[in-house]
N, C-alpha and C. Protein backbone atom coordinates (compact mmCIF):
# COMPACT_ATOMS: atom_id res chain seq x y z
N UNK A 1 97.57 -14.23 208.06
CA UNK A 1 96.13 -14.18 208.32
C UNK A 1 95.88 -13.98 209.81
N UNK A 2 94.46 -12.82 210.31
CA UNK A 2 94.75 -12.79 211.55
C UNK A 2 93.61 -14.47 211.97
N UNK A 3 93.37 -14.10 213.47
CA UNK A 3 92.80 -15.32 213.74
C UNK A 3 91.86 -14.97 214.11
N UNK A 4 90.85 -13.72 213.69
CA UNK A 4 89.63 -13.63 213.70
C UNK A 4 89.07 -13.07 212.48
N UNK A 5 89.41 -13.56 211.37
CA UNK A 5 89.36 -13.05 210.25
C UNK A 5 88.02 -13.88 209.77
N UNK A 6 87.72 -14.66 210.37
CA UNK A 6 86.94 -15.70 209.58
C UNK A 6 85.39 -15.52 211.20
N UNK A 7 85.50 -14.61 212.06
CA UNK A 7 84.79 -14.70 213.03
C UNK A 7 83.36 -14.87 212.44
N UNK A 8 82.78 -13.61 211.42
CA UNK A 8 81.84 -13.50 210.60
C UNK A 8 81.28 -14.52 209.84
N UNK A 9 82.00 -15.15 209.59
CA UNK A 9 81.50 -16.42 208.51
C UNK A 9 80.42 -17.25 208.31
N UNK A 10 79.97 -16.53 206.94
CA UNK A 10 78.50 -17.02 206.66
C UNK A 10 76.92 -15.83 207.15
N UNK A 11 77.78 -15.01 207.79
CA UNK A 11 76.95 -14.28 208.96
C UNK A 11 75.77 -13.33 207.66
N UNK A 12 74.35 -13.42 207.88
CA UNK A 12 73.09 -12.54 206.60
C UNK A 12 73.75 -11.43 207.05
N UNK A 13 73.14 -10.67 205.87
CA UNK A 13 73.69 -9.21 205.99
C UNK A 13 72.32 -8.55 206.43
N UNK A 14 72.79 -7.34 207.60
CA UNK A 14 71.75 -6.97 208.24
C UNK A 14 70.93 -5.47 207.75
N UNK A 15 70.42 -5.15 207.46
CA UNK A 15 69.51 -3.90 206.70
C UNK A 15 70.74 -2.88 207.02
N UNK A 16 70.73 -2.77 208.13
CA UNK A 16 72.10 -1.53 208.59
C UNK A 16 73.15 -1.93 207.96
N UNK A 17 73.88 -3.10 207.50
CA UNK A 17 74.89 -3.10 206.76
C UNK A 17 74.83 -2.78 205.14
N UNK A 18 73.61 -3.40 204.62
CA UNK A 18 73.15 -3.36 203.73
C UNK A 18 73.40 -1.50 203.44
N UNK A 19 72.71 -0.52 204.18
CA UNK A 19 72.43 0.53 203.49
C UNK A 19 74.04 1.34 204.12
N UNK A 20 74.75 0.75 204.48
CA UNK A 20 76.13 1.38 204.41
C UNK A 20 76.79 1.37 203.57
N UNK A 21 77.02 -0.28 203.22
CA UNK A 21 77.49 -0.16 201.67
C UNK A 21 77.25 0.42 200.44
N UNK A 22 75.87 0.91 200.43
CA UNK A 22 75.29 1.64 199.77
C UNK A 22 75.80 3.34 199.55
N UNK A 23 75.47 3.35 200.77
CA UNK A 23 76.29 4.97 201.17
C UNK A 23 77.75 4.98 200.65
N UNK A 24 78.74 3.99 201.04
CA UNK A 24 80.08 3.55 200.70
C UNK A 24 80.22 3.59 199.38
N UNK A 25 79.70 2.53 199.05
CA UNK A 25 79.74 2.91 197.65
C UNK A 25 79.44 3.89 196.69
N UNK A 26 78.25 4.39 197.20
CA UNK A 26 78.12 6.01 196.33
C UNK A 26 79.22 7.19 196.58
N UNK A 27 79.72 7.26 197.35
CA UNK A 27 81.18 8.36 197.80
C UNK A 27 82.23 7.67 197.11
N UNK A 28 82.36 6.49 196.37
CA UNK A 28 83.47 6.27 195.54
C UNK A 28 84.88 5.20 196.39
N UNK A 29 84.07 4.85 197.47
CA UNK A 29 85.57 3.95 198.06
C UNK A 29 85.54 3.04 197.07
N UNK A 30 87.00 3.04 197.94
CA UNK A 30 87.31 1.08 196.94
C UNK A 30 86.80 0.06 197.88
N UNK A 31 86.79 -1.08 197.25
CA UNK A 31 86.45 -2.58 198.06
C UNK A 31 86.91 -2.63 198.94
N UNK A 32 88.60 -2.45 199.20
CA UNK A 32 89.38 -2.88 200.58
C UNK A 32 88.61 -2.09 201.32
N UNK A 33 88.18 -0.70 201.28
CA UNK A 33 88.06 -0.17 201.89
C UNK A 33 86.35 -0.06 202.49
N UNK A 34 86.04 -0.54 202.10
CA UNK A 34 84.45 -0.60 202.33
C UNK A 34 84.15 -2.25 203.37
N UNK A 35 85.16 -2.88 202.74
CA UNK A 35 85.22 -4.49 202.99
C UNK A 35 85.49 -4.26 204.46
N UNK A 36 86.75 -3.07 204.84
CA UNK A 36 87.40 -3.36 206.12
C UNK A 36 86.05 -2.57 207.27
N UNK A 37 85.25 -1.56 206.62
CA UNK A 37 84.77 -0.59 207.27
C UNK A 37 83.26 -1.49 207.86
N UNK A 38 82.97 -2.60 207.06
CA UNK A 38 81.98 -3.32 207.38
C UNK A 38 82.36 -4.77 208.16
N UNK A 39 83.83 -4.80 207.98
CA UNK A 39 84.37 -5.74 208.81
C UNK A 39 83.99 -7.67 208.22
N UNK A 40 83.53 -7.40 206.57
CA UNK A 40 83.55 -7.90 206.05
C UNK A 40 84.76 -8.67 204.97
N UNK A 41 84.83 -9.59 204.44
CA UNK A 41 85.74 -10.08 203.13
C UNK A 41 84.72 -9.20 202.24
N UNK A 42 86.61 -8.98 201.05
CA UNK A 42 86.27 -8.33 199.93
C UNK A 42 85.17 -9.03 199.26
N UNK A 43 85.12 -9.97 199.10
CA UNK A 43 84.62 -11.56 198.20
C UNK A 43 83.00 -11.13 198.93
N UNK A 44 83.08 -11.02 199.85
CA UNK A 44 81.89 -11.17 200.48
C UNK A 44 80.91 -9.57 199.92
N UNK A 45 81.66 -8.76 200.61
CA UNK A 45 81.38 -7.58 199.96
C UNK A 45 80.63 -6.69 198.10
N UNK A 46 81.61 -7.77 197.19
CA UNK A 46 81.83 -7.83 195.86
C UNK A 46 80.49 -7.96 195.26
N UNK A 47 80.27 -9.65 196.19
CA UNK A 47 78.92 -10.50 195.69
C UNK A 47 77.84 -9.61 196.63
N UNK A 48 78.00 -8.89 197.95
CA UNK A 48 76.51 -7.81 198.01
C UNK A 48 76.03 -6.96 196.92
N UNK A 49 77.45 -6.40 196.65
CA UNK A 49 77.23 -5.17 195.54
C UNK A 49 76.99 -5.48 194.46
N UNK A 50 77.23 -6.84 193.73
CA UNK A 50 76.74 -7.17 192.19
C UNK A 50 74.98 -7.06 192.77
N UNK A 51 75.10 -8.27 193.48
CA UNK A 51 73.69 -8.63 193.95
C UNK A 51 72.47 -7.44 193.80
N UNK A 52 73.27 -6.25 194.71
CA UNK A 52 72.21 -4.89 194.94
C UNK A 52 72.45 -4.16 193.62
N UNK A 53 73.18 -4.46 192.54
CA UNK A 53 73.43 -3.82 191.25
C UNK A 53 74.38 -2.59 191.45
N UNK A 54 74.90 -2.54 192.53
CA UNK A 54 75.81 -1.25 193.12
C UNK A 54 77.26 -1.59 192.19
N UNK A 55 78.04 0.04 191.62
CA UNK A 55 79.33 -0.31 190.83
C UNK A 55 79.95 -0.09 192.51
N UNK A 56 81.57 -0.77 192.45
CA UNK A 56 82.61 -0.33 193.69
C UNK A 56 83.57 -0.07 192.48
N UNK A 57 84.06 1.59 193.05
CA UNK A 57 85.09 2.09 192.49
C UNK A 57 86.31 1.25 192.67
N UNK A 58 86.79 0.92 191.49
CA UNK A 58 88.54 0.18 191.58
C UNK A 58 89.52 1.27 191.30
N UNK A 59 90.59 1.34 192.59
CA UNK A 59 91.94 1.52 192.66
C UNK A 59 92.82 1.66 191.29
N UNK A 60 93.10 2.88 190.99
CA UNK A 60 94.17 2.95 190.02
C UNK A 60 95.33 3.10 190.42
């Protein structure tokens, strides 16, 4: 684990993050990859996208 992995923690999600994931998610990434690009946890990430009703493409 690094030792700023947890820097974010707890941190609202801000309109600009909000409509990235959005974007992210419509082009078909996966979680890791959306998770790392927002500098977010997957977990964290997962529960935006149920929340906003958004699917995240899973890794075959």
């Amino acid at each position: 684990m690094s030792a700023d992995r947890f820097e974010r923690h707890r941190q609202p999600w801000t309109q600009d993050e909000i409509q990235k994931l959005h974007t992210l998610a419509k082009k078909g990434m996966a979680l890791k990859a959306i998770a790392k690009a927002l500098k977010r946890s997957e977990e964290s990430t997962k529960d935006r996208a149920k929340a906003d009703s958004l699917n995240i493409a899973k890794l075959r």
